[in-house]
Structures are given as structure tokens and as C-alpha cells.
Protein backbone atom coordinates (compact mmCIF):
# COMPACT_ATOMS: atom_id res chain seq x y z
CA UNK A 1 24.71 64.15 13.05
CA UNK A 2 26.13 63.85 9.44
CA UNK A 3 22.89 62.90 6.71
CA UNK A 4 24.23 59.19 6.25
CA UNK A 5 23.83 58.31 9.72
CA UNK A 6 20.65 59.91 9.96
CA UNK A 7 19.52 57.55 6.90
CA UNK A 8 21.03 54.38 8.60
CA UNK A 9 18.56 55.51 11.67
CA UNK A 10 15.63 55.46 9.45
CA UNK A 11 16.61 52.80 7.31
CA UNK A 12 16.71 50.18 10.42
CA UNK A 13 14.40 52.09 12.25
CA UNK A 14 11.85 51.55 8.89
CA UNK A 15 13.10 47.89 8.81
CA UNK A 16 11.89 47.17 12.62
CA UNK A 17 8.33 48.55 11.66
CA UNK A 18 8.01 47.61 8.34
CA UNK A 19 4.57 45.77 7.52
CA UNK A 20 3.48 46.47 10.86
CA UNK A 21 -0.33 47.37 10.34
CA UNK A 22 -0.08 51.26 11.52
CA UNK A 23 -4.08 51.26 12.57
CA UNK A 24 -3.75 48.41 14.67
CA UNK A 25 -0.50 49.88 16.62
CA UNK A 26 -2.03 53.15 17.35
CA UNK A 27 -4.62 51.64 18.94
CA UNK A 28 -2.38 49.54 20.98
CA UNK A 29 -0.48 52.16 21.89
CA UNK A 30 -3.20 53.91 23.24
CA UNK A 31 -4.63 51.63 25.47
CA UNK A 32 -1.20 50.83 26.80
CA UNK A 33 -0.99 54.31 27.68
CA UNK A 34 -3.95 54.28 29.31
CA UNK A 35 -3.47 51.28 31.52
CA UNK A 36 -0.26 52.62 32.37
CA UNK A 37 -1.30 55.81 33.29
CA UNK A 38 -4.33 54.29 35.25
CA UNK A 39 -1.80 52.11 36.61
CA UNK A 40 0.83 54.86 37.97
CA UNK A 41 -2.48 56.04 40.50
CA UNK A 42 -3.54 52.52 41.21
CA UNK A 43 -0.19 51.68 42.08
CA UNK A 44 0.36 55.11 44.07
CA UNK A 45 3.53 55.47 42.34
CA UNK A 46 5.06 52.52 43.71
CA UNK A 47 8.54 51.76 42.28
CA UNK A 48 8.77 48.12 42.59
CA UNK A 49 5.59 47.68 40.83
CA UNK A 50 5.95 50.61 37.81
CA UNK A 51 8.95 48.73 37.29
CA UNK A 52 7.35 44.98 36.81
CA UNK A 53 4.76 47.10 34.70
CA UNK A 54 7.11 48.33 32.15
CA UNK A 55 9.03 45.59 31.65
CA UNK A 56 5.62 43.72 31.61
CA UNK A 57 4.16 45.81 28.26
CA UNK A 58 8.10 45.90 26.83
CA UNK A 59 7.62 41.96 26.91
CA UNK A 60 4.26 42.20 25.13
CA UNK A 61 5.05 44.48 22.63
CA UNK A 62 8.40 42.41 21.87
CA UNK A 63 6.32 39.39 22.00
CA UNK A 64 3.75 41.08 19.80
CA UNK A 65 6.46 42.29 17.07
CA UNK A 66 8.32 38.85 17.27
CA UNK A 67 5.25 36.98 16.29
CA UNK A 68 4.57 39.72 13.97
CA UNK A 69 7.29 38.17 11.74
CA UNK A 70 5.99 34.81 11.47
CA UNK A 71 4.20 33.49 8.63
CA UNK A 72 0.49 32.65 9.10
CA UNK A 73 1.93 29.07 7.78
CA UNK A 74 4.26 28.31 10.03
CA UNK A 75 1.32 29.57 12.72
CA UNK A 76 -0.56 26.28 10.84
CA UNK A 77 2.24 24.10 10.91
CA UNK A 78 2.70 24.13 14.24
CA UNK A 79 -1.08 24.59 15.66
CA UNK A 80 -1.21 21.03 16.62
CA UNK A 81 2.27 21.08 19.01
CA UNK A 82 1.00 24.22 20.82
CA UNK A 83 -2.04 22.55 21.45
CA UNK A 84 -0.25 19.21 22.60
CA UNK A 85 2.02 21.32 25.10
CA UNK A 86 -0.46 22.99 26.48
CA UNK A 87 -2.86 19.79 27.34
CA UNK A 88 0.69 18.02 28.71
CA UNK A 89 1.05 21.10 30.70
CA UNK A 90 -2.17 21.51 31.89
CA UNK A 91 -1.81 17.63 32.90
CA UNK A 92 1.44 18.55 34.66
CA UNK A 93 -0.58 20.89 36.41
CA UNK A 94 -2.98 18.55 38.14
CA UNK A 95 0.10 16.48 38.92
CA UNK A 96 2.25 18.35 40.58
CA UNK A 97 1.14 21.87 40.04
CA UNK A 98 1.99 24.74 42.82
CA UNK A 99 -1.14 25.36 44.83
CA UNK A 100 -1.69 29.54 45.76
CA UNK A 101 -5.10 30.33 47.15
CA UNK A 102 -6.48 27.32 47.24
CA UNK A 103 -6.00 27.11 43.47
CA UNK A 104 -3.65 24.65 41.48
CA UNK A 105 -2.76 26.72 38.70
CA UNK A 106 0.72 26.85 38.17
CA UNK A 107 3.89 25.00 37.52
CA UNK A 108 7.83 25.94 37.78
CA UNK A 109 9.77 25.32 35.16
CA UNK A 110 12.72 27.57 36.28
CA UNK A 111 10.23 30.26 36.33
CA UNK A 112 6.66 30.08 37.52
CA UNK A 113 4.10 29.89 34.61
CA UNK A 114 0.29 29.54 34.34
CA UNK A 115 0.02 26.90 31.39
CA UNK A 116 -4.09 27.82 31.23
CA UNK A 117 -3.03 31.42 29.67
CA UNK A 118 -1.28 29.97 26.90
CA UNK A 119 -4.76 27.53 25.56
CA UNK A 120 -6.18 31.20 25.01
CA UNK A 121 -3.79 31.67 21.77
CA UNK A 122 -3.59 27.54 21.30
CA UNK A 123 -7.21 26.83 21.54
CA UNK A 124 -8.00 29.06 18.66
CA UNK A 125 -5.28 27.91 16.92
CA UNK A 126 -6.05 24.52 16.76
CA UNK A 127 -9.31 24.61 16.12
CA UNK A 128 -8.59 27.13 12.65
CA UNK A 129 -6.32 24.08 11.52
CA UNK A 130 -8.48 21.63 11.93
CA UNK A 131 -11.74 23.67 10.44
CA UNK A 132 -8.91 24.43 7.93
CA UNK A 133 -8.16 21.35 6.65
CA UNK A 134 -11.97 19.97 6.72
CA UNK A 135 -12.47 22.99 4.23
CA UNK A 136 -15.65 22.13 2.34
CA UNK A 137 -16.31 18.20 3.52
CA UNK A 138 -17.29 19.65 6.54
CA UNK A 139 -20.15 17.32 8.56
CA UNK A 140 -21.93 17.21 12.18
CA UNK A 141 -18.73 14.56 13.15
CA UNK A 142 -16.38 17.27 12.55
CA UNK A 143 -18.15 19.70 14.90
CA UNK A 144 -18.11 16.69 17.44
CA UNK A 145 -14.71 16.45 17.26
CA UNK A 146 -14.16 20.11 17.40
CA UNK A 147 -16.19 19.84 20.39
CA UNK A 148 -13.84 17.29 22.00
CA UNK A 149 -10.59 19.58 21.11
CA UNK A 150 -12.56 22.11 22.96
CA UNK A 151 -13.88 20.08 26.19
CA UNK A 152 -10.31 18.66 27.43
CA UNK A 153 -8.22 21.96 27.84
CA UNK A 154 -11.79 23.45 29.44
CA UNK A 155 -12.24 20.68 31.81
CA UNK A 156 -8.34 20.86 33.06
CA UNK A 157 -8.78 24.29 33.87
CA UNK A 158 -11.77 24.60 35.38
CA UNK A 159 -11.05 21.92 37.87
CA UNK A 160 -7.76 23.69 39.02
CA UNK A 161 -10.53 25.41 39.92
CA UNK A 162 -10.16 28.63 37.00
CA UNK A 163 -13.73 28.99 36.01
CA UNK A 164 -12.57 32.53 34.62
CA UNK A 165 -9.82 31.35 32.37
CA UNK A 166 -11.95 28.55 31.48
CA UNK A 167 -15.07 30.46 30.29
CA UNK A 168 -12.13 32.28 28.06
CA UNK A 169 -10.55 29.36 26.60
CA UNK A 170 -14.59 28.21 25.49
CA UNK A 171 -15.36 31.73 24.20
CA UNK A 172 -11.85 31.57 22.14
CA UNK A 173 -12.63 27.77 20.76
CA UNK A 174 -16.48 28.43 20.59
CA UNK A 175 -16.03 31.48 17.82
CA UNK A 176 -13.89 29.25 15.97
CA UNK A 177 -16.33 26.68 15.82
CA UNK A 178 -19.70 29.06 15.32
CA UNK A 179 -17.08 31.46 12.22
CA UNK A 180 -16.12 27.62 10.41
CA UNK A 181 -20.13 27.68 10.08
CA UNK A 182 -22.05 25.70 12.63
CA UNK A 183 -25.26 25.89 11.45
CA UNK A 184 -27.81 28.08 13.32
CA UNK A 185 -30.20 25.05 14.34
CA UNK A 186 -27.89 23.51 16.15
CA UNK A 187 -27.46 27.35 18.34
CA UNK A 188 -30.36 28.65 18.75
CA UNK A 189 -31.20 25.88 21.03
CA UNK A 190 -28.61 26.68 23.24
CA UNK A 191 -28.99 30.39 23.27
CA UNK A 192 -32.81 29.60 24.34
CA UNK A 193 -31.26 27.08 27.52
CA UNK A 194 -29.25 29.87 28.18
CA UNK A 195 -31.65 32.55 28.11
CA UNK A 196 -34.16 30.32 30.49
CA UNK A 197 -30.97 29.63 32.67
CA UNK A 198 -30.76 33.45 32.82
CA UNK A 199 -34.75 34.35 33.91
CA UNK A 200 -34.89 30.96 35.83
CA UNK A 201 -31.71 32.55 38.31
CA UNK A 202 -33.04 36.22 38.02
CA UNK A 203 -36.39 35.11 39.35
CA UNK A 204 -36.27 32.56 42.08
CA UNK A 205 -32.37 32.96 42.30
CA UNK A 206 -32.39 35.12 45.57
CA UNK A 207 -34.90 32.57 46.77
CA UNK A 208 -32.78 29.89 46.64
CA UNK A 209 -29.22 31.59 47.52
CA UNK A 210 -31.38 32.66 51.28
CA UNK A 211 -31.54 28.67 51.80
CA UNK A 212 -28.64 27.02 52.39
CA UNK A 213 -29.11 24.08 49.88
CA UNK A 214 -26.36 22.22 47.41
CA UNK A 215 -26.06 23.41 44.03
CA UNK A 216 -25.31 20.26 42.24
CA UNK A 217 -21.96 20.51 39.67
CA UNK A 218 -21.43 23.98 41.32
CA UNK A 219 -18.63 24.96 43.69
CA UNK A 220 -19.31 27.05 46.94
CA UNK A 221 -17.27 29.92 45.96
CA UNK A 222 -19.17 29.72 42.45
CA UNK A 223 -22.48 29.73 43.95
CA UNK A 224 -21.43 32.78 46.17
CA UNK A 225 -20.42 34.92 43.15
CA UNK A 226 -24.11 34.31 41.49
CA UNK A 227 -25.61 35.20 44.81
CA UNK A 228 -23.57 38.18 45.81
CA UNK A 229 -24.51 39.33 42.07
CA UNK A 230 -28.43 39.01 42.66
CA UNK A 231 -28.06 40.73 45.67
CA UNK A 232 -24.14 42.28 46.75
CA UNK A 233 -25.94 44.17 49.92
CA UNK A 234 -26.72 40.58 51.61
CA UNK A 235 -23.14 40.13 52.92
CA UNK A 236 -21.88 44.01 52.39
CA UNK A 237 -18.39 43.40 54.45
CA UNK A 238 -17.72 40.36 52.96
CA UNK A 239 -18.25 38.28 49.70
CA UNK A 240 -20.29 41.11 48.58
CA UNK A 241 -17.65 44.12 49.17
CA UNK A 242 -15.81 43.66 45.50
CA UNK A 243 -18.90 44.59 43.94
CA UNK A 244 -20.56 47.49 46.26
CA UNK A 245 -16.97 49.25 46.07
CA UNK A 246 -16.48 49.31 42.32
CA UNK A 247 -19.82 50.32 41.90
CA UNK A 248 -19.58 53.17 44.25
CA UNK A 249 -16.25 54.22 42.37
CA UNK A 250 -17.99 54.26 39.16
CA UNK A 251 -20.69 56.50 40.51
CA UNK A 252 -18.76 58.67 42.44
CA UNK A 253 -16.78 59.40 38.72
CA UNK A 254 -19.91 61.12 37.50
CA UNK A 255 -19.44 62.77 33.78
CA UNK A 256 -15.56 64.71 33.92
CA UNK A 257 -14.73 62.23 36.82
CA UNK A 258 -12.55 63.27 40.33
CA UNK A 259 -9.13 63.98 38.25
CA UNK A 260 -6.06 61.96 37.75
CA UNK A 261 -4.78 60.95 41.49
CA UNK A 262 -7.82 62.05 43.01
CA UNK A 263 -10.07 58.76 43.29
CA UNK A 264 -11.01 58.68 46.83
CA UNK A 265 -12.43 55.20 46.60
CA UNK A 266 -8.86 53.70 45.46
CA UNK A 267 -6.48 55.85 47.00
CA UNK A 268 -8.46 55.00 50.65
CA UNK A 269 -7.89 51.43 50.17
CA UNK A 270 -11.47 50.39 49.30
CA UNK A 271 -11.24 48.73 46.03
CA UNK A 272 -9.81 45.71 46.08
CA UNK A 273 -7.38 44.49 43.42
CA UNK A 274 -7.32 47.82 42.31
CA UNK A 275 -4.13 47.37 39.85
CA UNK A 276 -5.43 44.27 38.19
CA UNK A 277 -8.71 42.98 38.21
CA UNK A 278 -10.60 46.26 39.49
CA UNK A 279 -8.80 48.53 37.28
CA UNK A 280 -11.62 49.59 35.38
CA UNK A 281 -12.92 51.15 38.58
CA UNK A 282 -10.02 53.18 39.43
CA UNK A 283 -10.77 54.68 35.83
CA UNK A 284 -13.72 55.72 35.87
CA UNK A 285 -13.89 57.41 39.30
CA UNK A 286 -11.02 59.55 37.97
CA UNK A 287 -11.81 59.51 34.53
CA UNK A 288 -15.66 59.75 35.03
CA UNK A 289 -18.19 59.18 32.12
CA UNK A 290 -15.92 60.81 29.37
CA UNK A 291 -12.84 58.75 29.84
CA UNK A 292 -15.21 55.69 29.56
CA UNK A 293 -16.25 56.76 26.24
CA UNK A 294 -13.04 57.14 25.05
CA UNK A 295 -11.57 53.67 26.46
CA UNK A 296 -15.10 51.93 25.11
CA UNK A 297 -13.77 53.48 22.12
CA UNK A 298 -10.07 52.61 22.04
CA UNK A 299 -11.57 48.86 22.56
CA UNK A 300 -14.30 48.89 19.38
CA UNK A 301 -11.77 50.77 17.18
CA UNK A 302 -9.35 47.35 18.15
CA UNK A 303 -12.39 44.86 17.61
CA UNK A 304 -13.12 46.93 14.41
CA UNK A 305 -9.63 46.61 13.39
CA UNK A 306 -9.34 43.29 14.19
CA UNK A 307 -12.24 42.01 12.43
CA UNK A 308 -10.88 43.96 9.21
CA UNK A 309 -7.80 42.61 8.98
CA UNK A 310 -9.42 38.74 9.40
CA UNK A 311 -12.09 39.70 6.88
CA UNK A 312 -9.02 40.39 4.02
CA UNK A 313 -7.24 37.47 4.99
CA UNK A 314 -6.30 34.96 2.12
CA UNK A 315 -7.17 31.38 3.98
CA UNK A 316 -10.06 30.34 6.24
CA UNK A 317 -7.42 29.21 8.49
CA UNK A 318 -6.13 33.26 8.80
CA UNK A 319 -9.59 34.48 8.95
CA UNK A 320 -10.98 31.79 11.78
CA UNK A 321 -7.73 32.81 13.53
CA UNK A 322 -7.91 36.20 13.33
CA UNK A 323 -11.37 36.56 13.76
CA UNK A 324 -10.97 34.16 17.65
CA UNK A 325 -8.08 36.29 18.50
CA UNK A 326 -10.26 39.95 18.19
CA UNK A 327 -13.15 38.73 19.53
CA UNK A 328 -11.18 37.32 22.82
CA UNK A 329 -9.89 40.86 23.65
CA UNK A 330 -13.78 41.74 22.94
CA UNK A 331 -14.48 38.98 25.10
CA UNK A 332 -11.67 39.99 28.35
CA UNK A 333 -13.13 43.76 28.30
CA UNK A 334 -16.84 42.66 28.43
CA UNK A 335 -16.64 40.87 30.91
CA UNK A 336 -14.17 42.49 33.12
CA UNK A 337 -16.26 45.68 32.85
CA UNK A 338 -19.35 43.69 33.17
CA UNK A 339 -18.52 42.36 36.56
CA UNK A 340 -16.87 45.71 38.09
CA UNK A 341 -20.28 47.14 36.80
CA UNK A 342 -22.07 44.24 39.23
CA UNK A 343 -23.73 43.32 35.80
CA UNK A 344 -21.70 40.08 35.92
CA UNK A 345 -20.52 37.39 38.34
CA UNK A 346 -16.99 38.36 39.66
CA UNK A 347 -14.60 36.32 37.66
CA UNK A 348 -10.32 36.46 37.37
CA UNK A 349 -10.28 38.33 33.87
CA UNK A 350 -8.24 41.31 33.39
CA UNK A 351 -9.06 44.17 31.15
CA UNK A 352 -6.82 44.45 27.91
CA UNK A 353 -3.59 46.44 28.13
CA UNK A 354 -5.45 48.28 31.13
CA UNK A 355 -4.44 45.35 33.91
CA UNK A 356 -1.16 44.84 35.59
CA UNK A 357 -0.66 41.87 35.03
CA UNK A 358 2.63 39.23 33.70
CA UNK A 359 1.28 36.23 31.73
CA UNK A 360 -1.89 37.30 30.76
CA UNK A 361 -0.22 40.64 28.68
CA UNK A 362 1.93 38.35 27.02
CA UNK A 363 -0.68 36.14 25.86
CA UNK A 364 -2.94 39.56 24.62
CA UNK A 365 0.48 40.49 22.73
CA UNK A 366 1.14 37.10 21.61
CA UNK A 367 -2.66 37.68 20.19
CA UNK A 368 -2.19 40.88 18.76
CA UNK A 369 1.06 39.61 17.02
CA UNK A 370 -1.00 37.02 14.89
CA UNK A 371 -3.47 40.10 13.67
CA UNK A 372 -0.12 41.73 12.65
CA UNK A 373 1.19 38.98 10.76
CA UNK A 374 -1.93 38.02 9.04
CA UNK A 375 -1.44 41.79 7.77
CA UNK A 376 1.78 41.90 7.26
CA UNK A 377 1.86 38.51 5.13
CA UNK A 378 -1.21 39.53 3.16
CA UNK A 379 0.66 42.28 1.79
CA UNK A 380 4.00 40.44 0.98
CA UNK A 381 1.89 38.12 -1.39
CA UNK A 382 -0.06 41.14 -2.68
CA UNK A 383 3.18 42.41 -3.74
């Protein structure tokens, strides 16, 4: 190959990744690769699915470098359409949304979409407009109203019923609201309701889940995932058989783990939603107590990384956003892992990069894009 072409190569192939923050993509990278080789066991090698998977993390990434390339401003100007859509969709939805499982979550447009996934990227970026643009006149009205943005997406989802995606889409608007500087009176209350909720439901909560009594505001299939948490062994072949698998997987791991195609646990058929939502427990029976380090790892170097590039960024409108977008993925790994641990009720939420999954990858991409362009376009006006 003569030297000019070689040059061209570099030349676009430098172009392409140019401004791309390097830390960031590594990390990326690496959990990709570690979903995907999770994936190829958890999958058994099937083609159809290794397929959708690859051209599932080829959309994120592309989604991920596309968004790369747009300014943090034009993010802000168009905060408040995203938002719009979304709430219109989400209305759609209720209207004449497809029904799967009992669940009205999605809507075809030509091609089937879940309209909840996208409030996880518009809810935060809402919120950093409107914190944005109350810079320094901000009152307890503004947090009201903040609090209103936040309520209507969370109240269309989690009457679809979603009560996973909607938890998500509070997290993502709630760190917006607590970063803009909601002062710590006004929280502490609510982290002491929550930590009485907490002891309340740990003490008399297996009490009351062994009478057969109405929860008031709480659904039957949400009061079975708190009770099959206090106590998974009560109904072991049924509601309770998630937990007492994954569990078992990530014992049976131990430190090295059983070896890459080995877990006995998956590859008999006894985790459930092994590919997606259990994924985490595929890993770590194979992977053992090591490999758990070392994805724990790959996810606080990305929160780390995340949080760095928000703390350098030139606007509070960049920093609230980047700041929401790295604490969701902090937010989807705790508490996947936390409820394939049993430490938390069993909830739809995949684990970063590590899930198969279609919508929900684009959406992390779509995330990790913004952290890239709040890089990238800190540098350009650097320079």
C-alpha cells in the first residue's frame, strides 16, 4: 500500500475519532466486550441472537459517536421538544399502546418502540434547561415546578404498569434536581421516611406478606416482589425462583469462578432471563469473585469518568447533564446487581453494556454520547 494512501487511512480514520474522550471509550469498550462475551454463553452461541446483539452495540456506538458531534447547545435548544415528544408519546401509549404481558408499553410507529426509554435521556435533559435558565434566582417554586416536570412522565409510566423504568426516569430527574442545589432540609426528611419505610418492611414485613391483606396504592405483582425479597424460600418454584437461582449461580462462582461456558446453573436452564435481565448471574458463576472485581471496576472507572468530565464542564446546564447521565448508568448497575444479589426487589433494569437488549443500549449510548460531546466541545472552545 503506497505511503499516501496509508495517510488518507489515518487522516479519516483520525477525523472519525477526533475529540472523542479516549478514557471514556476504553472503558466502553470494555464493558461491551464483556457483555458480549458473557452474552455468546448466555446465548449458547445462538446465531439469530449474536446477530441482533451486534448489530444492537453497532447501533449504540453509532448512536453514541453521532451524538458525540452535537453541540451541548443545540442539546439545550432542543431539551424542551424531546421532553414534549416523549410526554405525547407516552400519552399515545395509554391510548392505543400494544399490550405484551399484561403491560402497555409500547407503540408502532413502523417499528415497535418503548417511548418510556427515551424520558431516561429527556428527563435529565429538561430538567438541566430549566435549572439552567433559573441560574441564580433560583426559589422553593422552581423546585415545585421541577417537581411537576418530574411527576407526569413518572406517573405515565408507572401506570403502563413499568415501575422499573419509572424508578429510573425519578433517579435521572431527581439528581438533576438534588446537583441544581436543593437544599439539604428539604432531603433529609425524606431520606429519614425512607429509612423508617425500610425498618418498618424489614421488621413486620414477613408478618404482613403471610396475611393475605390489600396493600393500598400497591399492585399485586409489586407486593409479591417485596415479599419474595423478605423471604424468596416461601414460594421456591414460583414467584420466588428468579431470586433463589441467581443467588445460587453467584455462589456456586466462588473466587476464579466455573470457566467461560461452564456455568452449570445457566447452561441447565435454571436462570431465567439469563441474556438480559439475569446476566449478571451468568457472570459471576463463570467469572467467580475475580471477574466481579474487575466488572465493579470497569463500572466505577465509567462513573469516575463520567463525573470528571461534568465537573470541567463550562455551563451548569453541561454539568447537571452530565452529571444525571453518569449517575443513571451508576444507577442501572446498582440495582440490577442489587436484585440478582436478592438484596433488592426484582425490577426490569438491565445492566450497562452487559444486557442484550435493543432500546435500552441505545438510550445508554445515546447517554454516553452527551459525556462525549460535553468533552469534545470543552476542548474546541479551549482551543
Amino acid at each position: 500500500m503506497e505511503k499516501s494512501s496509508v495517510k488518507k487511512i489515518k487522516s479519516v480514520f483520525y477525523g472519525l475519532f477526533s475529540g472523542l474522550d479516549r478514557q471514556l471509550g476504553l472503558i466502553l469498550l470494555g464493558l461491551a466486550a464483556t457483555g458480549f462475551f458473557t452474552f455468546l454463553s448466555s446465548s449458547q452461541n445462538t446465531p439469530v441472537l449474536i446477530t441482533d446483539e451486534l448489530r444492537n452495540l453497532a447501533l449504540s456506538f453509532a448512536v453514541m459517536w453521532v451524538v458525540s458531534r452535537v453541540p451541548p447547545k443545540w442539546l439545550e435548544m432542543s431539551a424542551v421538544w424531546i421532553y414534549s415528544i416523549g410526554i405525547a408519546l407516552l400519552i399515545a401509549v395509554a391510548v392505543f399502546g400494544l399490550i405484551k404481558k399484561g403491560a402497555r408499553r409500547w407503540i408502532d410507529l413502523g417499528i415497535v418502540i418503548q417511548p418510556s426509554e427515551l424520558m431516561k435521556i429527556a428527563m435529565p435533559l429538561m430538567l438541566a434547561w430549566y435549572f439552567h435558565k433559573r441560574e441564580g434566582i433560583q426559589n422553593a417554586w422552581d423546585y415545585a415546578v421541577a417537581a411537576i416536570i418530574l411527576a407526569i412522565p413518572v406517573f405515565l409510566i408507572a401506570r403502563q404498569p413499568d415501575l422499573g423504568t419509572a424508578l429510573l426516569v425519578f433517579a435521572a430527574g431527581l439528581y438533576v434536581i438534588i446537583l441544581a442545589g436543593l437544599p439539604w432540609k428539604w432531603i433529609l426528611p425524606f431520606i429519614a421516611l425512607g429509612v423508617i419505610g425500610i425498618l418498618l418492611i424489614i421488621i413486620f414485613g414477613s408478618t404482613i406478606c403471610a396475611q393475605d391483606v390489600i396493600w393500598p396504592l400497591v399492585h399485586n405483582y409489586q407486593k409479591n416482589r417485596i415479599c419474595t425479597l423478605l423471604d424468596p424460600s416461601s414460594d421456591p418454584l414460583g414467584k420466588g425462583f428468579h431470586t433463589i437461582q441467581s443467588m445460587i449461580a453467584i455462589g456456586s462462582g466462588g473466587f476464579f469462578g466455573k470457566g467461560w461456558f461452564q456455568g452449570t446453573q445457566a447452561h441447565l436452564e435454571f436462570i431465567p432471563e439469563k441474556h438480559t435481565d439475569f446476566v449478571f448471574a451468568v457472570f459471576s458463576e463463570e467469572f467467580g469473585f475475580i471477574g466481579n472485581l474487575f466488572l465493579l471496576g470497569l463500572f466505577f472507572a465509567l462513573i469516575k469518568r463520567g463525573l470528571a468530565i461534568s465537573a470541567s464542564a463550562p455551563n451548569l446546564f453541561t454539568r447537571l447533564l452530565g452529571a444525571s447521565v453518569t449517575m443513571i448508568f451508576f444507577t442501572y448497575a446498582f440495582v440490577n446487581i442489587g436484585m440478582v444479589s436478592g438484596l433488592l426487589p426484582v425490577v426490569g433494569v438491565p445492566l450497562p453494556f452487559i444486557s442484550y437488549g435493543g432500546t435500552a443500549l441505545v438510550t445508554l449510548g445515546f447517554g454516553a454520547g452527551i459525556l462525549m460531546s460535553i468533552h469534545r466541545h470543552r476542548r474546541l472552545v479551549q482551543s
